[in-house]
Protein backbone atom coordinates (compact mmCIF):
# COMPACT_ATOMS: atom_id res chain seq x y z
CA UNK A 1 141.58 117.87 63.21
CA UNK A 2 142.64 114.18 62.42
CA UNK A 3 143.56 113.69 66.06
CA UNK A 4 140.43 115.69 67.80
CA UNK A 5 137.90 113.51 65.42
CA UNK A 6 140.00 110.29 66.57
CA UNK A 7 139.85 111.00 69.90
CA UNK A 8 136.03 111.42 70.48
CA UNK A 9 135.71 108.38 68.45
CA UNK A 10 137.69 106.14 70.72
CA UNK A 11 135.97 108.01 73.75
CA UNK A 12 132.35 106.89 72.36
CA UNK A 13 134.01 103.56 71.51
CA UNK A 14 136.33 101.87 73.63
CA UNK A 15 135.37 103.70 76.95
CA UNK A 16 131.89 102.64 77.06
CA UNK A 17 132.65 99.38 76.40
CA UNK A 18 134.81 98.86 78.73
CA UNK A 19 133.18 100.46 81.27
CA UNK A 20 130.12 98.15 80.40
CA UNK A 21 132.11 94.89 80.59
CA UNK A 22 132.77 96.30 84.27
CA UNK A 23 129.01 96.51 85.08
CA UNK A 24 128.47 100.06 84.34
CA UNK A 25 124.95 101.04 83.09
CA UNK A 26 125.08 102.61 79.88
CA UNK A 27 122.74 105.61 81.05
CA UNK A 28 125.88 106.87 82.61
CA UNK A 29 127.12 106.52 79.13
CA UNK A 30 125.48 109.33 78.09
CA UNK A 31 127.60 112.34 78.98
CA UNK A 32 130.94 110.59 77.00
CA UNK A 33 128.65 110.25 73.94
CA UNK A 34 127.17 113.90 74.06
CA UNK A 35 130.68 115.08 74.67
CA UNK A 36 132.44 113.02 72.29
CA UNK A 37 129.45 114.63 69.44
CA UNK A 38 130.48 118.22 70.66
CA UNK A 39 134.03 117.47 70.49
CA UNK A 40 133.76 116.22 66.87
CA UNK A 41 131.97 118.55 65.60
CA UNK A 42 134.27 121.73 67.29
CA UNK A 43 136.98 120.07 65.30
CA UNK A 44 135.00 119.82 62.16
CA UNK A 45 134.18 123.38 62.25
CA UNK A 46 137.14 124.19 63.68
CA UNK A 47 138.68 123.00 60.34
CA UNK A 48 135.61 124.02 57.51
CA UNK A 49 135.21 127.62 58.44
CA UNK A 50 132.22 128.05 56.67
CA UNK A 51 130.24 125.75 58.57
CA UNK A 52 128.90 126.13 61.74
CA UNK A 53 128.90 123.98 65.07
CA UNK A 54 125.12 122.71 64.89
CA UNK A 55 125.63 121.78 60.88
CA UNK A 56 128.46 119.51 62.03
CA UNK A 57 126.65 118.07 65.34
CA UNK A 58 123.93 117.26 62.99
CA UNK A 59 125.98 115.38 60.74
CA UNK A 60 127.79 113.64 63.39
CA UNK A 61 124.48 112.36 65.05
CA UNK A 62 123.11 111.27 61.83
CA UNK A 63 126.23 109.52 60.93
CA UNK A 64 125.56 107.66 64.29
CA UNK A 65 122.17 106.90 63.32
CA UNK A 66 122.80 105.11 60.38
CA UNK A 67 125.82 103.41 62.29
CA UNK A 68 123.68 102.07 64.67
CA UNK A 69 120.87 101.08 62.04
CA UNK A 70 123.87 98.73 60.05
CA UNK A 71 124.92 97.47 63.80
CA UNK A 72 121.39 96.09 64.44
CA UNK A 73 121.18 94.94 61.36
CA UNK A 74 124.30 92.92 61.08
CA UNK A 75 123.99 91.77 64.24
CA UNK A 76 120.41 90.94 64.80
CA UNK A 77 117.34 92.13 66.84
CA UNK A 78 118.98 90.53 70.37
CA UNK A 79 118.31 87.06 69.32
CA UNK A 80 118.10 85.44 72.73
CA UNK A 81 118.11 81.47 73.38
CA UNK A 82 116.41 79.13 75.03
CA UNK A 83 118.16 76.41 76.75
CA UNK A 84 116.75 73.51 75.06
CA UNK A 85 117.82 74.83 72.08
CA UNK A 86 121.38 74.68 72.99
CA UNK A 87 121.71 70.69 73.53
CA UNK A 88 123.50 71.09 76.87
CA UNK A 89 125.51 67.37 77.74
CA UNK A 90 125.25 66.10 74.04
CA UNK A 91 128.96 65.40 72.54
């Protein structure tokens, strides 16, 4: 189970990213994240048998939500800059 929930982790982690830094969209994003959520949550109920596979898709989105929620803010709103801000030729 260890290895399945790894897995879709790294697949809605590293993949995207990389795949961004290439000049990707992320709309095309979209099927890795819905299949890394399905993929968790098979292995989660794969491993509780008492609870089914739209419990554990549930949980796995709203663990995502509030992931997201910290990232924006820790990170900020997309603070943007202008360029006389930056002091450009000043040592």
């Amino acid at each position: 189970m260890f290895n399945l929930l790894v897995a879709s982790w790294l697949v809605v982690s590293m993949l995207p990213a990389g795949l961004t830094a290439v000049g990707m969209p992320m709309l095309l994003m979209l099927p890795l994240w819905l299949y890394s959520v399905w993929v968790s949550g098979k292995a989660l109920s794969g491993a509780i048998p008492k609870a089914n596979l739209a419990y554990n898709i549930g949980g796995t989105v709203a663990c995502l939500i509030r992931s997201v929620i910290v990232i924006v803010l820790v990170m900020g709103h997309g603070t943007s800059y202008r360029a006389s801000s930056l002091r450009l030729g000043s040592v």
